[in-house]
C-alpha atoms as a PDB file:
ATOM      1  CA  UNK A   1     -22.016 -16.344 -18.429  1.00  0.00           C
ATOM      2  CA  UNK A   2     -23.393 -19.638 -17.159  1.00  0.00           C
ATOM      3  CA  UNK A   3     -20.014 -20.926 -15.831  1.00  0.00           C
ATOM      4  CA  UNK A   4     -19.832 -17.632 -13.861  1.00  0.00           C
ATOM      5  CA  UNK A   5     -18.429 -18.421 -10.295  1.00  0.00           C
ATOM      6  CA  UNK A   6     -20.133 -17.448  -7.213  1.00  0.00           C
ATOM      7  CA  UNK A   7     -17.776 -16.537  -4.541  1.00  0.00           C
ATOM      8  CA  UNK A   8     -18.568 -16.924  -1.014  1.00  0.00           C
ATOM      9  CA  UNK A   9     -20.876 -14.032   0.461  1.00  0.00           C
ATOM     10  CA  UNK A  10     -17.527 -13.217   3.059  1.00  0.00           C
ATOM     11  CA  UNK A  11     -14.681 -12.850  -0.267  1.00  0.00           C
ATOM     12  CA  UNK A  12     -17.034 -10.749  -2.306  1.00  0.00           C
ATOM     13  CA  UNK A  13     -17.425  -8.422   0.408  1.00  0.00           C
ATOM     14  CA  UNK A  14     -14.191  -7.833   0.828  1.00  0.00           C
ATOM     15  CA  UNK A  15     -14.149  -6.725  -2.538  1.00  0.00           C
ATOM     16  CA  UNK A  16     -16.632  -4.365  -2.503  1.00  0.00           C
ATOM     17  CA  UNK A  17     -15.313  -2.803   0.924  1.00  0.00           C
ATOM     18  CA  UNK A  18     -11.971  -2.495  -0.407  1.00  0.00           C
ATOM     19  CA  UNK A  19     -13.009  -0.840  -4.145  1.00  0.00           C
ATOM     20  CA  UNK A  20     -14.060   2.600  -1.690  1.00  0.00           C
ATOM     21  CA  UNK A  21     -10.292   3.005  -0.472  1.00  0.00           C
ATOM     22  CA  UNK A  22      -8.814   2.394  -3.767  1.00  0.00           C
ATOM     23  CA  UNK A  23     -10.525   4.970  -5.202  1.00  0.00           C
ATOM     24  CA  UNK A  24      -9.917   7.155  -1.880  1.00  0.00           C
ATOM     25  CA  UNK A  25      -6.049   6.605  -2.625  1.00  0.00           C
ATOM     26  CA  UNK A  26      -6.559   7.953  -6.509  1.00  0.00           C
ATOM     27  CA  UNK A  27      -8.515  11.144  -5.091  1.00  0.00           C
ATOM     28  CA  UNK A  28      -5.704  12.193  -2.218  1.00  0.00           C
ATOM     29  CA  UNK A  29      -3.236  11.496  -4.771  1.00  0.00           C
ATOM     30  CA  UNK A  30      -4.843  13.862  -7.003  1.00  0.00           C
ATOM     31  CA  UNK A  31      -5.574  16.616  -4.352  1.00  0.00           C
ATOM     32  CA  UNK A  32      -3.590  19.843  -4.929  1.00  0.00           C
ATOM     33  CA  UNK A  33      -1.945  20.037  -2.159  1.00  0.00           C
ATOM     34  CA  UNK A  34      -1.201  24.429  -1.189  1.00  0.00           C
ATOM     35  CA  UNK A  35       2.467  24.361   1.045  1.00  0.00           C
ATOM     36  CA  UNK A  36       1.625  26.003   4.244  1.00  0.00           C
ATOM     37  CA  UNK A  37       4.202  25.083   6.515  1.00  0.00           C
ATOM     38  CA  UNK A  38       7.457  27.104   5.880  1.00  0.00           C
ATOM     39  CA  UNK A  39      10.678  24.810   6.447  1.00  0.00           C
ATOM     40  CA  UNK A  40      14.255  25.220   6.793  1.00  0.00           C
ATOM     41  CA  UNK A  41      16.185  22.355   6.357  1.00  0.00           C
ATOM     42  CA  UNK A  42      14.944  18.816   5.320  1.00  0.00           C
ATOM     43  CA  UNK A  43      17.600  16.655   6.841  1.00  0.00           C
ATOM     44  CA  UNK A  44      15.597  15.392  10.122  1.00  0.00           C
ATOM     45  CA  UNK A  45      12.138  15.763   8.158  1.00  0.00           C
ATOM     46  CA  UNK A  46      13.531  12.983   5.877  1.00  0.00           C
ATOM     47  CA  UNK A  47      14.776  11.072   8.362  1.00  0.00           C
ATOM     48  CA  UNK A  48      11.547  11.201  10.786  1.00  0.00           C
ATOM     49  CA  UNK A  49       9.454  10.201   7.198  1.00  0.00           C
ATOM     50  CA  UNK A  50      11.174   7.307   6.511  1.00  0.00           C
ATOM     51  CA  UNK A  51      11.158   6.083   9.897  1.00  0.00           C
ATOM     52  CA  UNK A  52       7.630   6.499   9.790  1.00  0.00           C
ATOM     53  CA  UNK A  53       7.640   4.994   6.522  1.00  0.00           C
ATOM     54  CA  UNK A  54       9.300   1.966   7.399  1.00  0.00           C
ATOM     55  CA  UNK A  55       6.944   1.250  10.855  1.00  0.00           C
ATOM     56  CA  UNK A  56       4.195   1.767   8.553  1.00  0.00           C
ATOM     57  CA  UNK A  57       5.056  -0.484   5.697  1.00  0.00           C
ATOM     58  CA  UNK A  58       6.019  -3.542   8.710  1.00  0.00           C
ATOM     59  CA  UNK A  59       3.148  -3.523   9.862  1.00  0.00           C
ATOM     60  CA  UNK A  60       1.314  -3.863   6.513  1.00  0.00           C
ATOM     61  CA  UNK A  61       1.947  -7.874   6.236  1.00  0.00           C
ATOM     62  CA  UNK A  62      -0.165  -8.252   9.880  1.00  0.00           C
ATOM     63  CA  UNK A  63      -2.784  -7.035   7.918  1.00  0.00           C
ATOM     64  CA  UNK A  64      -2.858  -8.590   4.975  1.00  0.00           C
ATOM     65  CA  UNK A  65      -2.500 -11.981   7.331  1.00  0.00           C
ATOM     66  CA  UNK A  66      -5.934 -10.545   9.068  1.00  0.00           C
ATOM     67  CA  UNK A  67      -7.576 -10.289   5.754  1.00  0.00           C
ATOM     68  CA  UNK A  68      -6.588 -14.327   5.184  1.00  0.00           C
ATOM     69  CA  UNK A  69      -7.123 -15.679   8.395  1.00  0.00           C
ATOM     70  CA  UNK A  70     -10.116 -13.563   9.544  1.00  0.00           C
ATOM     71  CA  UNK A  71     -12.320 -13.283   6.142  1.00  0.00           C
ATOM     72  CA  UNK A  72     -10.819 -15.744   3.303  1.00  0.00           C
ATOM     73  CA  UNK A  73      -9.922 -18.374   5.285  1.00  0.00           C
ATOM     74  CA  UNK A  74     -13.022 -18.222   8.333  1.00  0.00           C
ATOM     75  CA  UNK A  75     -15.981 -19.816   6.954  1.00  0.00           C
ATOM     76  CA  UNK A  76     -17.871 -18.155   9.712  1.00  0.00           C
ATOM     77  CA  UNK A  77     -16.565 -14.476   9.085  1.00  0.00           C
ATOM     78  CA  UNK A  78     -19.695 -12.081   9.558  1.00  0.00           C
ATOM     79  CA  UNK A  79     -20.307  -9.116   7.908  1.00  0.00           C
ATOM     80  CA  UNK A  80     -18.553  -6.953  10.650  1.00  0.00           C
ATOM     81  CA  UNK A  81     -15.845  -9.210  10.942  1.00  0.00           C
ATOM     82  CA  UNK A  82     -15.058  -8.200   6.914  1.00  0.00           C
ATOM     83  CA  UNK A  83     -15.337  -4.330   7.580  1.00  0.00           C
ATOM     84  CA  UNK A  84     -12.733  -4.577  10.566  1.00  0.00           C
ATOM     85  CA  UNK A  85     -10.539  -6.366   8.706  1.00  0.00           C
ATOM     86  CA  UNK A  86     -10.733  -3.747   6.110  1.00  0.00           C
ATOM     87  CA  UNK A  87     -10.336  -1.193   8.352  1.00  0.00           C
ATOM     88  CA  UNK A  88      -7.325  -2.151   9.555  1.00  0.00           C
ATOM     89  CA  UNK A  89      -5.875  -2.342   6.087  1.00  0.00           C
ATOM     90  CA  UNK A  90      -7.281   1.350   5.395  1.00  0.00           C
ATOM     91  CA  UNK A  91      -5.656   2.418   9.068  1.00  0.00           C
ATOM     92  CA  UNK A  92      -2.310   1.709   7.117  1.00  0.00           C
ATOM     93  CA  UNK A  93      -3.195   3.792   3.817  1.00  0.00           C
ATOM     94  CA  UNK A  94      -4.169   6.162   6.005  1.00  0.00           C
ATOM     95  CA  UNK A  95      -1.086   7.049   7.665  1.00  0.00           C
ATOM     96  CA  UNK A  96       0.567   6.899   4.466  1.00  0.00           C
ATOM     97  CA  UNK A  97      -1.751   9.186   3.045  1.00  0.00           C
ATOM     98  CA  UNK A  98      -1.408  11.648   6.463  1.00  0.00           C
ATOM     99  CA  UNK A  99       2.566  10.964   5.705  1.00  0.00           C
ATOM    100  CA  UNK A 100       2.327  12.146   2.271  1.00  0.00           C
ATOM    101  CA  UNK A 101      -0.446  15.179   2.258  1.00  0.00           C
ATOM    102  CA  UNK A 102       1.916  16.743   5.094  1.00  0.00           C
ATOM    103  CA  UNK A 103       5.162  16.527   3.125  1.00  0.00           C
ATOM    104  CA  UNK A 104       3.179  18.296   0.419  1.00  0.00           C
ATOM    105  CA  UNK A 105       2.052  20.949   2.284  1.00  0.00           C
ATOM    106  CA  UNK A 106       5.701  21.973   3.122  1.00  0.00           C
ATOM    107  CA  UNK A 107       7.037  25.408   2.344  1.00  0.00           C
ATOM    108  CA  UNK A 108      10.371  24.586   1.251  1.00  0.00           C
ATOM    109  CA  UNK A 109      13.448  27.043  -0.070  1.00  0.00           C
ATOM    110  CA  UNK A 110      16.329  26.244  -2.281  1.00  0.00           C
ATOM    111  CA  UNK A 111      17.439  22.786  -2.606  1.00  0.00           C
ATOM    112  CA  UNK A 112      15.187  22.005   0.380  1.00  0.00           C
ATOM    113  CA  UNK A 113      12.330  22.237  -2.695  1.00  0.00           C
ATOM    114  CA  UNK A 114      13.947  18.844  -4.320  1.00  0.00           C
ATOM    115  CA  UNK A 115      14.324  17.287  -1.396  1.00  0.00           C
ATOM    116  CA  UNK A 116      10.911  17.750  -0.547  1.00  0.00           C
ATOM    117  CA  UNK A 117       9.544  16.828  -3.643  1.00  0.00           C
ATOM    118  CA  UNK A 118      11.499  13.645  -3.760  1.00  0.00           C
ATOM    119  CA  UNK A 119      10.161  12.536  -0.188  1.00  0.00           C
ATOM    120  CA  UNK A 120       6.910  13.249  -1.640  1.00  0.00           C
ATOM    121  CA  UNK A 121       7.532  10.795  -4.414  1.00  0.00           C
ATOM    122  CA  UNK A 122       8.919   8.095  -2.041  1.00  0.00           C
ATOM    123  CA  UNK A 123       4.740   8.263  -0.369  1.00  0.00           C
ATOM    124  CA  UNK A 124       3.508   8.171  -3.838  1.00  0.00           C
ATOM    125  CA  UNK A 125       4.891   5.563  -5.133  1.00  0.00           C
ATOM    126  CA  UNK A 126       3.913   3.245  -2.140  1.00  0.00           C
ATOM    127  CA  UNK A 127       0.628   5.012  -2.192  1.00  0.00           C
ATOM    128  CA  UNK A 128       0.427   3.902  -5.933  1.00  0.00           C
ATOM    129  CA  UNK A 129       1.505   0.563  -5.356  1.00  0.00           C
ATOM    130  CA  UNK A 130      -1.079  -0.551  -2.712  1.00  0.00           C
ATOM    131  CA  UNK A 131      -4.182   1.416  -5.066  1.00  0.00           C
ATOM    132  CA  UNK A 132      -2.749  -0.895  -8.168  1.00  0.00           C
ATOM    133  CA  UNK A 133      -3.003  -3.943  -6.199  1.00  0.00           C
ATOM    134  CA  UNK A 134      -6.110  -3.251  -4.152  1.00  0.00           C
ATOM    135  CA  UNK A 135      -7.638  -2.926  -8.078  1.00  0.00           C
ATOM    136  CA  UNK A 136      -6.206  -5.793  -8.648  1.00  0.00           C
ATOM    137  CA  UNK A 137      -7.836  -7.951  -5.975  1.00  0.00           C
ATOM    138  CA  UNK A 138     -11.392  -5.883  -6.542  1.00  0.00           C
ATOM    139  CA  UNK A 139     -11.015  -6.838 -10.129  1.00  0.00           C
ATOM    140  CA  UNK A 140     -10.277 -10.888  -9.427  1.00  0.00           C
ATOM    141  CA  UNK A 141     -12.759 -10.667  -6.784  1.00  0.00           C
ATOM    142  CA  UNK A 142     -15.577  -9.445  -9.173  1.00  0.00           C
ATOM    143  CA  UNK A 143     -14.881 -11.827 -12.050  1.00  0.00           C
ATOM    144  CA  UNK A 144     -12.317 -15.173 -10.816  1.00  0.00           C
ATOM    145  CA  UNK A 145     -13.230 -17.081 -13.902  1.00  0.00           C
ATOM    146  CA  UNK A 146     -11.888 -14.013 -15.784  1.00  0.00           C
ATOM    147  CA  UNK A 147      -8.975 -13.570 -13.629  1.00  0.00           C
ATOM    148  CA  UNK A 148      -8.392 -17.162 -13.908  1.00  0.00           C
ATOM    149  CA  UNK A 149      -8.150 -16.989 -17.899  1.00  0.00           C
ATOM    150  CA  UNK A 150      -6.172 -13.791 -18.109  1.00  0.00           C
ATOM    151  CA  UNK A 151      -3.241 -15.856 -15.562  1.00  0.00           C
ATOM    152  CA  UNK A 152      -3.158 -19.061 -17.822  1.00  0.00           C
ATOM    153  CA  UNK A 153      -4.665 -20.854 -14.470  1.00  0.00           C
ATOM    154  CA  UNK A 154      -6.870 -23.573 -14.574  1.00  0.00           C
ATOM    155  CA  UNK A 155     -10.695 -23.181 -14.707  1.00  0.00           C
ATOM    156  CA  UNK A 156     -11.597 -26.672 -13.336  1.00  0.00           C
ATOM    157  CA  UNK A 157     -10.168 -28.250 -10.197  1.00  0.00           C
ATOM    158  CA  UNK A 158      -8.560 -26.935  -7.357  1.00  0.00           C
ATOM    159  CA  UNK A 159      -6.471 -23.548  -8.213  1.00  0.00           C
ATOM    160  CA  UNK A 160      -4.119 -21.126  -5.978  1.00  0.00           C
ATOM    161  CA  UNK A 161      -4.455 -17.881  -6.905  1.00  0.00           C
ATOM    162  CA  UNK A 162      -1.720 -15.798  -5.243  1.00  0.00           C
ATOM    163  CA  UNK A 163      -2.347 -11.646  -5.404  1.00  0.00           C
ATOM    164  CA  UNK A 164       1.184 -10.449  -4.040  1.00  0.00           C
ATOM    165  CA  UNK A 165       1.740  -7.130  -2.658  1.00  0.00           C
ATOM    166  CA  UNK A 166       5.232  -6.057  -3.320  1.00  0.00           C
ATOM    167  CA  UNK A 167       5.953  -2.403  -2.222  1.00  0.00           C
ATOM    168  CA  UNK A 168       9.381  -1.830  -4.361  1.00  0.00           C
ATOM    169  CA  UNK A 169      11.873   0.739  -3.481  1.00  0.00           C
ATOM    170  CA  UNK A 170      11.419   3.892  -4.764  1.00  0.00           C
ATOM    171  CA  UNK A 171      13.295   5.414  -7.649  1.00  0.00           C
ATOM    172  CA  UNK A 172      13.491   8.494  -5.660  1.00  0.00           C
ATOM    173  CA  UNK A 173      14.868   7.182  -2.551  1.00  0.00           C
ATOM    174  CA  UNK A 174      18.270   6.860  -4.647  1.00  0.00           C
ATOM    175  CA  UNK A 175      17.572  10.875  -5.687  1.00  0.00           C
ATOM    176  CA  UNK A 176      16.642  11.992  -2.296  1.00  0.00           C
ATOM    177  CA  UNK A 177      19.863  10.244  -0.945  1.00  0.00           C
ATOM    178  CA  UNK A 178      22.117  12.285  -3.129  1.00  0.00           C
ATOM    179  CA  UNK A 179      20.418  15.475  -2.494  1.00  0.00           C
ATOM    180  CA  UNK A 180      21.023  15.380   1.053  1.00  0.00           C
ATOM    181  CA  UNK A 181      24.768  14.557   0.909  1.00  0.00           C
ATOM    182  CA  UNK A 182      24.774  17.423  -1.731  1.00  0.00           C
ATOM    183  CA  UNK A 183      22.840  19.663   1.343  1.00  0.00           C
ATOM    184  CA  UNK A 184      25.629  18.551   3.586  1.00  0.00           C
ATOM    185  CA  UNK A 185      28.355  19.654   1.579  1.00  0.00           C
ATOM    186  CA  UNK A 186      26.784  22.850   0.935  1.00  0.00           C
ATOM    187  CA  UNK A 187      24.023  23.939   3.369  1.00  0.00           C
ATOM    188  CA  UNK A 188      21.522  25.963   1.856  1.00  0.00           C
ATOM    189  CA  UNK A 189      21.072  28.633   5.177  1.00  0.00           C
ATOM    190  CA  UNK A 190      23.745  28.826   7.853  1.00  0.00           C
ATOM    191  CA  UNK A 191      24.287  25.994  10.305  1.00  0.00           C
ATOM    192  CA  UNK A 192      22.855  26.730  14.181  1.00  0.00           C
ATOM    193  CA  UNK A 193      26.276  24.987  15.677  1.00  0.00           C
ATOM    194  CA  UNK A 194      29.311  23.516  14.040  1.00  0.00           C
ATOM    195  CA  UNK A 195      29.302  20.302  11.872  1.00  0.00           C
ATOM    196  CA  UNK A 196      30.883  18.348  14.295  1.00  0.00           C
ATOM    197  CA  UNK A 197      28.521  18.876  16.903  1.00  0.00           C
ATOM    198  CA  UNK A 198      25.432  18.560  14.342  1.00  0.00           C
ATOM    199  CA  UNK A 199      23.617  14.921  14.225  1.00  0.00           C
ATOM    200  CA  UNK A 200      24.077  13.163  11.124  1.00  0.00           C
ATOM    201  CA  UNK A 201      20.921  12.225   9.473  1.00  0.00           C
ATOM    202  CA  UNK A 202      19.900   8.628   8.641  1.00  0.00           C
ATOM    203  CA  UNK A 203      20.448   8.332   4.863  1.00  0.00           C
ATOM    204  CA  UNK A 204      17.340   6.628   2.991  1.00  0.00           C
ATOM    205  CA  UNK A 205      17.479   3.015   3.661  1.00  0.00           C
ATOM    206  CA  UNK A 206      16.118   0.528   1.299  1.00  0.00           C
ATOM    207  CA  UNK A 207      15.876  -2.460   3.387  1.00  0.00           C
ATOM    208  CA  UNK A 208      12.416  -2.666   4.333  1.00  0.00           C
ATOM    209  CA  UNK A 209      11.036  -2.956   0.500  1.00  0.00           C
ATOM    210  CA  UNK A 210       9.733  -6.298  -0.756  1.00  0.00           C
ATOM    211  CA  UNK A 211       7.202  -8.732  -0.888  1.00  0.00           C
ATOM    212  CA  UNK A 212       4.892  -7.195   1.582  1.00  0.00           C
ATOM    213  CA  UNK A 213       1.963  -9.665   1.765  1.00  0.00           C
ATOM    214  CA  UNK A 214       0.530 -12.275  -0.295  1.00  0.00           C
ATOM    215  CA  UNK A 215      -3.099 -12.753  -0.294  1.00  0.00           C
ATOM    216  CA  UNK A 216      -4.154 -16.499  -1.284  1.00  0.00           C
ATOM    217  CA  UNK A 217      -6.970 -17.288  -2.894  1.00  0.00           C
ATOM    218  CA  UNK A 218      -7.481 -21.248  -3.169  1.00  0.00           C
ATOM    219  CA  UNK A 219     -10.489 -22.902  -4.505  1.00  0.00           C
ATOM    220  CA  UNK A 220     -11.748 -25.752  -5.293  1.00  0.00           C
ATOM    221  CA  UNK A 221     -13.655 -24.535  -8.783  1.00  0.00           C
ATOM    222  CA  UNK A 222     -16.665 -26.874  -7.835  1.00  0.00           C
ATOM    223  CA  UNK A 223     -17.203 -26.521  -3.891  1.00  0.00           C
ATOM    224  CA  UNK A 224     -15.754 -22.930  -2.504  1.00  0.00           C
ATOM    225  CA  UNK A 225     -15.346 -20.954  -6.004  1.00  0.00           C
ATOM    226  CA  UNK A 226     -18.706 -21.546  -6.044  1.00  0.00           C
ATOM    227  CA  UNK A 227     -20.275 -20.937  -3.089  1.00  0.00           C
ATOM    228  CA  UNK A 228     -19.879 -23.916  -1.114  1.00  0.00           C
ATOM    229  CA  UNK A 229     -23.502 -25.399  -0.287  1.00  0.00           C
ATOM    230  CA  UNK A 230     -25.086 -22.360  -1.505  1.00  0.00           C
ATOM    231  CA  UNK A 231     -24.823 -22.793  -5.181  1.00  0.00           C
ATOM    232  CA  UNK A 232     -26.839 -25.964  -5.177  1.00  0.00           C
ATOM    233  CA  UNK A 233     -24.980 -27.940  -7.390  1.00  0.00           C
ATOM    234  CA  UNK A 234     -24.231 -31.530  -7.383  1.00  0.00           C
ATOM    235  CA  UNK A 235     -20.860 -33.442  -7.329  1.00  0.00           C
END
């Protein structure tokens, strides 16, 4: 395709360094998982998850702002300078991946099972949700003009291309919330001290789900889209 844009050397490396954890994400999240770690009681193992959760998800826009400012945006971004920022973005998987793989290798009993299962969910579908966009900016990255056409967006001129990454609350966070009232009620295995005296548990909070990130791609379609000096063209 003669009209093929060539993206700066620094924006299609950061495609090709982030297609290796996208894929990475696909593989954990097809890993069977054996449980290994008996459990009684999920109460404080939900509530320590989605605190983790949460930290782990805030700190997720810092990142995506490193991937603008220190490889889209910086002309002069080496090589290394890519990787790092990539790394930092795979840190964050990483935890999330940690987060998940653990919950999965819980022994659970009884209605602890659901529970368990549910929290499991609540990883997966952020896992899923950062793998479908990370895709999604490996697939712009290795065809614009395509990406460009598929979004209605104009193929000449200058042209934003936003690639949002919204991590949306989970449908099982609602599921996981009534299963732990419903443990509450009626414990599963006999309480170590009276209810009064026991802590309450944090219920699943939803507040920290949203627009994450956006990453911005802006070009002009005859300067940066295509290389800058390096394409050789005129105009």
């Amino acid at each position: 395709m003669s009209e093929q844009p060539v993206l700066p050397h620094r924006v299609t490396l950061l495609g090709e360094a982030m297609r290796p954890l996208g894929r990475r994400i696909s593989e954990q999240l097809d890993l069977p998982v054996a449980p290994v770690v008996d459990v009684y009681g999920m109460n404080e193992i939900v509530s320590n998850h989605l605190a983790a959760l949460q930290a782990i998800v805030q700190r997720v826009p810092d990142r995506l702002a490193g991937l603008m400012t220190d490889v889209v945006d910086n002309e002069r971004a080496s090589d290394a300078e890519v990787h790092r920022a990539v790394g930092r973005i795979e840190a964050s998987v990483d935890d999330l991946l940690t987060g998940y793989l653990g919950v999965c290798a819980l022994r659970a009993f009884g209605t602890d099972t659901e529970a368990r299962d549910l929290l499991a969910g609540v990883y997966r579908h952020a896992l899923v949700e950062i793998r479908d966009w990370i895709a999604e900016l490996v697939d712009v990255l290795a065809d614009p003009l395509a990406a460009l056409v598929n979004r209605g967006l104009p193929t000449s001129g200058t042209v934003e291309l936003p690639l949002k990454l919204t991590l949306t609350a989970a449908p099982q966070l609602a599921q996981l919330s009534r299963c732990l009232r419903g443990q509450r009620a009626a414990p599963a295995f006999p309480l170590a001290r009276p209810p009064a005296a026991a802590a309450s548990p944090r219920e699943p909070c939803l507040g920290f789900w949203g627009t994450v990130g956006t990453l911005m791609l802006a070009w002009g379609l005859g300067n940066a889209l295509f290389g800058d000096d390096d394409c050789g063209c005129d105009g």
